[in-house]
Structures are given as structure tokens and as C-alpha cells.
Protein backbone atom coordinates (compact mmCIF):
# COMPACT_ATOMS: atom_id res chain seq x y z
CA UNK A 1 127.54 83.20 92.44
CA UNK A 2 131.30 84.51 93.21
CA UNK A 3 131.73 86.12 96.60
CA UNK A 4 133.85 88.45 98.57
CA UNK A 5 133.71 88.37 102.17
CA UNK A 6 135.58 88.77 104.84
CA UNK A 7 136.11 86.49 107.77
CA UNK A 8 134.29 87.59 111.35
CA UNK A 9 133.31 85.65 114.76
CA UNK A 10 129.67 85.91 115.59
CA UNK A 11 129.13 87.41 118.99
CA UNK A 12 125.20 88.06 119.32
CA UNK A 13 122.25 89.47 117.51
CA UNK A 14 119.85 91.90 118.84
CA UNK A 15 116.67 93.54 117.90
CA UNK A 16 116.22 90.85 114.66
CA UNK A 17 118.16 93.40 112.24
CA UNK A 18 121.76 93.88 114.43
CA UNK A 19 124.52 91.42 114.84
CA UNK A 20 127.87 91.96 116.46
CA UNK A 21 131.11 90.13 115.00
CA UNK A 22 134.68 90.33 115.99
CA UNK A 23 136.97 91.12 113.30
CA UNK A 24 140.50 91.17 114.54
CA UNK A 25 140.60 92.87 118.05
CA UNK A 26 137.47 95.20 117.07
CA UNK A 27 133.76 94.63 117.60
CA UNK A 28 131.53 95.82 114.85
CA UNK A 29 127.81 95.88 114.41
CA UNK A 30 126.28 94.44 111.10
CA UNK A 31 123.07 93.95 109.13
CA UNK A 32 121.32 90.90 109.76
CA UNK A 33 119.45 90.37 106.78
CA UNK A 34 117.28 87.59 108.15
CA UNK A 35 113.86 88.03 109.77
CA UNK A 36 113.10 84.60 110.84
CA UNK A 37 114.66 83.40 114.25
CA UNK A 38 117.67 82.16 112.84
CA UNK A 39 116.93 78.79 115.43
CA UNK A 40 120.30 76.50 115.59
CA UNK A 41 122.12 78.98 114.27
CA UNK A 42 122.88 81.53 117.06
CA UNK A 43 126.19 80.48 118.71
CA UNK A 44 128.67 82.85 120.03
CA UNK A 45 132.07 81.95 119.24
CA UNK A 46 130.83 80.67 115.23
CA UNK A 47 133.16 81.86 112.52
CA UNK A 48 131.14 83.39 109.77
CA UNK A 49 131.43 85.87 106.98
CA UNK A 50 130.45 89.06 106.06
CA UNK A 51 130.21 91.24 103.36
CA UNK A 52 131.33 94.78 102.70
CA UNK A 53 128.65 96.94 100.52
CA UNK A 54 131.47 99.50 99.38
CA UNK A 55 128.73 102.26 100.41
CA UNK A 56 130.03 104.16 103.06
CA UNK A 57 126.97 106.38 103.65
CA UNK A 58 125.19 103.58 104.77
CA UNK A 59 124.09 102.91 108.07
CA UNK A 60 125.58 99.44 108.47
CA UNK A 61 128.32 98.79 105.72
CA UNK A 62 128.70 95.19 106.45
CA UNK A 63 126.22 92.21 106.05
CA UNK A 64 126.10 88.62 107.61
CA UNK A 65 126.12 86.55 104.79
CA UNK A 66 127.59 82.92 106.34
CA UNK A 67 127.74 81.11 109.29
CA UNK A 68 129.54 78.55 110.64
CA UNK A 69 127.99 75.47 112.18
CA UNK A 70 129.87 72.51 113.48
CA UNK A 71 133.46 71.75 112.54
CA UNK A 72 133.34 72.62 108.95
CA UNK A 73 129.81 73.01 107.56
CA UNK A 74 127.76 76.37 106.35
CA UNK A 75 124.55 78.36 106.47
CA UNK A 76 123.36 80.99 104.29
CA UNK A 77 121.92 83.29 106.62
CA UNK A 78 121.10 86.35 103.75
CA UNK A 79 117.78 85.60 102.59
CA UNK A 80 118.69 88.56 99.36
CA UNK A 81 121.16 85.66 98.27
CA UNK A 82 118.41 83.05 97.43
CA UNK A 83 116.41 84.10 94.73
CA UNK A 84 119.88 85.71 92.77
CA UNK A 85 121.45 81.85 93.48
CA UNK A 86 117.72 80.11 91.89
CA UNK A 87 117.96 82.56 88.93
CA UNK A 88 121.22 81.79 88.06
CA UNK A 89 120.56 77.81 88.29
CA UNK A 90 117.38 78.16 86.06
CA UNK A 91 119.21 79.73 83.66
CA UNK A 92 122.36 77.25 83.84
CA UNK A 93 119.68 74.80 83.53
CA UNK A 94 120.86 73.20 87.21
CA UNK A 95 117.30 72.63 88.31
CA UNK A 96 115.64 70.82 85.31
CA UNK A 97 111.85 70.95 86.77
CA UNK A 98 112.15 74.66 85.48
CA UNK A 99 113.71 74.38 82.59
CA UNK A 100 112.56 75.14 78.78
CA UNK A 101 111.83 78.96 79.42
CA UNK A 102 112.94 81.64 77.69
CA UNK A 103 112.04 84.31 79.67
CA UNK A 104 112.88 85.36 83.54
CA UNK A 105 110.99 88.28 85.67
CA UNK A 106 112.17 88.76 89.23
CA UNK A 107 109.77 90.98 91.83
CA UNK A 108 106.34 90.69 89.17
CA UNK A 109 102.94 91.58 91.22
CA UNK A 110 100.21 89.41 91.08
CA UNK A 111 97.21 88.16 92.70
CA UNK A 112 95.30 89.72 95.18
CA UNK A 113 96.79 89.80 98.32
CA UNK A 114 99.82 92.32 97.08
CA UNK A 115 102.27 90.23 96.70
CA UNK A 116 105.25 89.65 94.10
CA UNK A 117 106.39 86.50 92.97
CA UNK A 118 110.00 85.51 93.57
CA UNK A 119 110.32 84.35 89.76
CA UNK A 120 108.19 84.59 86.61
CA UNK A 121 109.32 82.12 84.09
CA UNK A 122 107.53 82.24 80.54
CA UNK A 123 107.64 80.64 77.02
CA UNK A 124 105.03 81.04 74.29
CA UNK A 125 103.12 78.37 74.36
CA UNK A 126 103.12 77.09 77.83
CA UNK A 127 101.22 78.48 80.94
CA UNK A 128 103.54 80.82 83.25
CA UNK A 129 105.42 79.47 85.81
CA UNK A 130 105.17 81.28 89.26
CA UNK A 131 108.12 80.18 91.48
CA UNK A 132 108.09 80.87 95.69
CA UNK A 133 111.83 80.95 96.50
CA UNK A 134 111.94 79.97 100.51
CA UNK A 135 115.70 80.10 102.31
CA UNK A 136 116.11 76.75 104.44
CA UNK A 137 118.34 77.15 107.20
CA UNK A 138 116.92 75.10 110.66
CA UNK A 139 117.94 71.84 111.46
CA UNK A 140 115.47 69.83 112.24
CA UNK A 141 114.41 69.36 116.39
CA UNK A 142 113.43 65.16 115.20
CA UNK A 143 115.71 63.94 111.83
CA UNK A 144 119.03 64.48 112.30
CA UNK A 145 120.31 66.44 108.65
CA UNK A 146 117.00 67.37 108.02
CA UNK A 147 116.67 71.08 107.46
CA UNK A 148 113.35 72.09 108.44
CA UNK A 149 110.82 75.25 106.95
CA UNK A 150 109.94 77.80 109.18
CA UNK A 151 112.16 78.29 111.74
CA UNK A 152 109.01 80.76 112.87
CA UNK A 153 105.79 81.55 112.33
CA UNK A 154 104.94 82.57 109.14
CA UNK A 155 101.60 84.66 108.27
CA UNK A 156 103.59 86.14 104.87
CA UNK A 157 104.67 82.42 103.80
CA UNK A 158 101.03 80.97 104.24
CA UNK A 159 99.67 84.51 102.07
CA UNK A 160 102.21 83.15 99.30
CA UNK A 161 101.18 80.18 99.43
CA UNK A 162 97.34 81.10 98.85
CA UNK A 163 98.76 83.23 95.96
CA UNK A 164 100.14 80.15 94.74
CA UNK A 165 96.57 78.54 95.13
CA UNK A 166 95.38 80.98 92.91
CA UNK A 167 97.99 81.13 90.27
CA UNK A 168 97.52 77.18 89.39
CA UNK A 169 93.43 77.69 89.60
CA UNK A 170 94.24 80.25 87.15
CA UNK A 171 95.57 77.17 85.01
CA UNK A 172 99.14 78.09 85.49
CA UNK A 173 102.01 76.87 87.33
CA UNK A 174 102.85 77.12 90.67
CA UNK A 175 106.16 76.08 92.32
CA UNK A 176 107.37 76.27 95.73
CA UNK A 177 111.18 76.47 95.67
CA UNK A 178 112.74 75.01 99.20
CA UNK A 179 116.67 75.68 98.70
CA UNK A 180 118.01 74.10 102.00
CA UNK A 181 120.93 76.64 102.34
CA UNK A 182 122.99 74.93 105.36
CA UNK A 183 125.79 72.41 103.97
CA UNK A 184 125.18 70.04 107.12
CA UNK A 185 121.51 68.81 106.08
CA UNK A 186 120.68 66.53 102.96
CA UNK A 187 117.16 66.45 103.53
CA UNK A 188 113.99 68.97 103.97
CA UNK A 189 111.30 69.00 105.94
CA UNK A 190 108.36 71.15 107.31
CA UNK A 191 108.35 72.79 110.89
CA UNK A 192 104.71 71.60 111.57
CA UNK A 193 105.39 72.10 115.59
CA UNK A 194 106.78 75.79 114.98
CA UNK A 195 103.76 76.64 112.29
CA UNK A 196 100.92 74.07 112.19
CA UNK A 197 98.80 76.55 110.34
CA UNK A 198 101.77 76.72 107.74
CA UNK A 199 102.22 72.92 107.46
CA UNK A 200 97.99 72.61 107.34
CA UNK A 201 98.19 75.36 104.01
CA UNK A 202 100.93 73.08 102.05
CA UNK A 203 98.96 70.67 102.27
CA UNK A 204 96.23 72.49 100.97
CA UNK A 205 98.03 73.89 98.39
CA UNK A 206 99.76 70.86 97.06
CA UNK A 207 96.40 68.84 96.79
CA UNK A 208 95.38 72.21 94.67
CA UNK A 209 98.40 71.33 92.30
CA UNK A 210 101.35 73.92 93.48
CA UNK A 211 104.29 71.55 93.46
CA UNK A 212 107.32 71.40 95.86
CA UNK A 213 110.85 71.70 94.68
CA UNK A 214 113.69 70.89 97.69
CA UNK A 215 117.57 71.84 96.18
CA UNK A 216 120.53 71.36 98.00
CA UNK A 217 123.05 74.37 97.54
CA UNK A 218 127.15 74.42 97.63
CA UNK A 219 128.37 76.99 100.05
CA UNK A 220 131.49 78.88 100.60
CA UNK A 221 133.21 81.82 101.36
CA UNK A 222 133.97 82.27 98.17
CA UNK A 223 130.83 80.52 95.84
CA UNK A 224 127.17 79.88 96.54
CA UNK A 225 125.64 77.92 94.11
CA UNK A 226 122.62 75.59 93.49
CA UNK A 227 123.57 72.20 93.64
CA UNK A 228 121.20 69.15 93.96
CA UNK A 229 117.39 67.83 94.37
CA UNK A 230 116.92 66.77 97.76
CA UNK A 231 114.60 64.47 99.27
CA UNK A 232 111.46 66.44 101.26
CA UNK A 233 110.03 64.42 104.00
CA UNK A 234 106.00 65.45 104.30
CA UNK A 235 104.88 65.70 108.32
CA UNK A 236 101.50 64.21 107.54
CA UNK A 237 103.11 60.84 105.26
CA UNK A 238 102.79 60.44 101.94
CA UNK A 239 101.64 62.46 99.94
């Protein structure tokens, strides 16, 4: 995924939705597009990037889309980016687990706790493929370059993941798509002091058969793309 953003300096964020970046000598306010708590992320003074919408009627014109943490490294802070970036990999054939299908829905409904599914994959013949896309971003508080998921609580990720439940009792497939989006961490992990009740329904759910995918993206300024499987450590051992 080609981008076109323009360089900023992160001052603060406020009220979840509002950031304010220095662009030159002028402070602007932009949309955060991020509703977790954006943990190890939040330093003034960090370059990042953001992104002009062209749409001058709207509210906030520009969006965070990177930040900068350490000397040179990334984070994908736009959680709209993530599923666009796993589409485009499935159908480059980048992440071969999800290969072999024909057919791509974004946004379906299903089950029955109104939800939609990041990514319906289908191909006559085989059972549908339901894939959770989750946006990785937290370094881990233990494992240095470990990116950890949630970096909150989550009530809406543990609902997907019941959904998930259902899907494979269903006799279908059920993925859970972990794309650690910070170019400083090689490894994933679950935040099971930040959401026990999160880390308790994985397990739940991957004894029921949904299976966990952890990808490694390339970021830039100018590309985001999916790059490699990743190693994902379990916080109750082996699994």
C-alpha cells in the first residue's frame, strides 16, 4: 500500500480522538484514528506522519497515520490501515495460511452478537474462512521486541472472538489475524496483565479450533505492507 503523508512532530493527544502535531512553526489538531491507549507510544517530541484526506469540509482534514519510536523504527497507529494492508497480502498471496481463495468480502455480518467480520474468504468447495484482523502496536512491559495485544481492555475483541467460536462450531474457519504493526518488535504476544479476561477467551477459543496468525509488516512513510510470519509467544506456555 503506497502512501502520501506528510511529516509532523507529535505534541499530545486528548479526549482519545484529538492529537496535536507541529508542522513547521504551526500547531494543528488531527484525527486520531485509534481507540485503544496507544501505551509506549505517546511521546512528545516523536516525528510521525500524517495524512491529508483532500476533503476540506471535514472536521479534521488530517489523520495520524505513523509514529516514530526510537531512533529509526515505526508504528502504525491507523487501525483503517490494517485490514486494506491484510487484503492486499491475501491477494498477493504474502500470507500463505490464507491462500487458495477466490473470493474476498470485507465488512460481511454474521453471527449473533452484530458483528462483521474483518474478511470473508471463499472457494467452492471449501468451508468459509472468517478472518479477525487485530492492529499490534504495544511493546511488551516483560520481552523486550515483543509487541503485545491489547494495549487495553477489550470487551469488543473478546465478542469477536466468541463470534469466532461460533463460526468454526459452525464447521468453518476461523482465523485471528495479529499484524504486529511497529517495525521495532519481531515477536507477539498477549497483554494477559492489561486484559486477563481477553487472554482467558483465546485460550478458549483456540482449544475450540480458531487459529492464530502473527505477521510482521514493513513500514514507511511512503509503503505499508505485509511482510513476514512472526513467532507468538502464548502467556499460559505451550499450547
Amino acid at each position: 500500500m503506497k502512501l502520501e503523508l506528510l511529516p509532523a512532530t507529535f505534541l499530545k493527544r486528548y479526549k482519545r480522538f484529538l492529537c496535536d502535531v507541529k508542522v513547521g512553526k504551526e500547531i494543528w489538531t488531527v484525527h486520531c484514528p485509534n481507540s485503544g491507549s496507544m501505551k509506549t507510544l505517546l511521546e512528545e517530541g516523536s516525528p510521525c506522519f500524517i495524512h491529508d484526506s483532500q476533503n476540506p469540509k471535514r472536521k479534521l482534514r488530517y489523520t495520524l497515520t505513523l509514529m516514530g519510536v526510537g531512533d529509526k523504527d515505526w508504528a502504525l497507529i491507523d487501525t483503517q490501515r490494517p485490514n486494506a494492508m491484510a487484503e492486499e497480502a491475501i491477494q498477493s498471496d504474502l500470507i500463505p495460511e490464507l491462500s487458495g481463495y477466490t473470493k474476498l468480502r470485507r465488512e460481511v455480518k454474521y453471527g449473533k452478537e452484530n458483528s462483521r467480520i474483518d474478511l470473508l474468504l471463499e472457494e467452492e468447495g471449501r468451508p468459509l474462512c472468517y478472518v479477525e484482523v487485530k492492529n499490534n502496536t504495544m511493546l511488551s512491559s516483560t520481552t523486550p521486541g515483543r509487541s503485545d495485544f491489547p494495549d487495553a481492555v477489550t470487551e469488543r475483541g473478546r465478542k469477536h472472538l466468541r463470534e469466532l467460536m461460533e463460526m468454526k462450531a459452525e464447521g468453518n474457519r476461523a482465523v485471528l489475524l495479529l499484524m504486529v504493526n511497529r517495525t521495532d518488535a519481531n515477536r507477539a504476544g498477549i497483554a494477559s496483565e492489561i486484559d486477563p479476561a481477553y487472554a482467558d477467551t483465546l485460550k478458549e477459543a483456540m482449544e475450540a479450533g480458531v487459529e492464530v496468525l502473527c505477521y510482521r509488516s514493513k513500514l514507511s512513510p511512503e509503503l505499508l505492507e505485509v511482510s513476514h510470519r512472526i513467532a507468538f509467544d502464548l502467556p499460559w506456555g505451550r499450547f
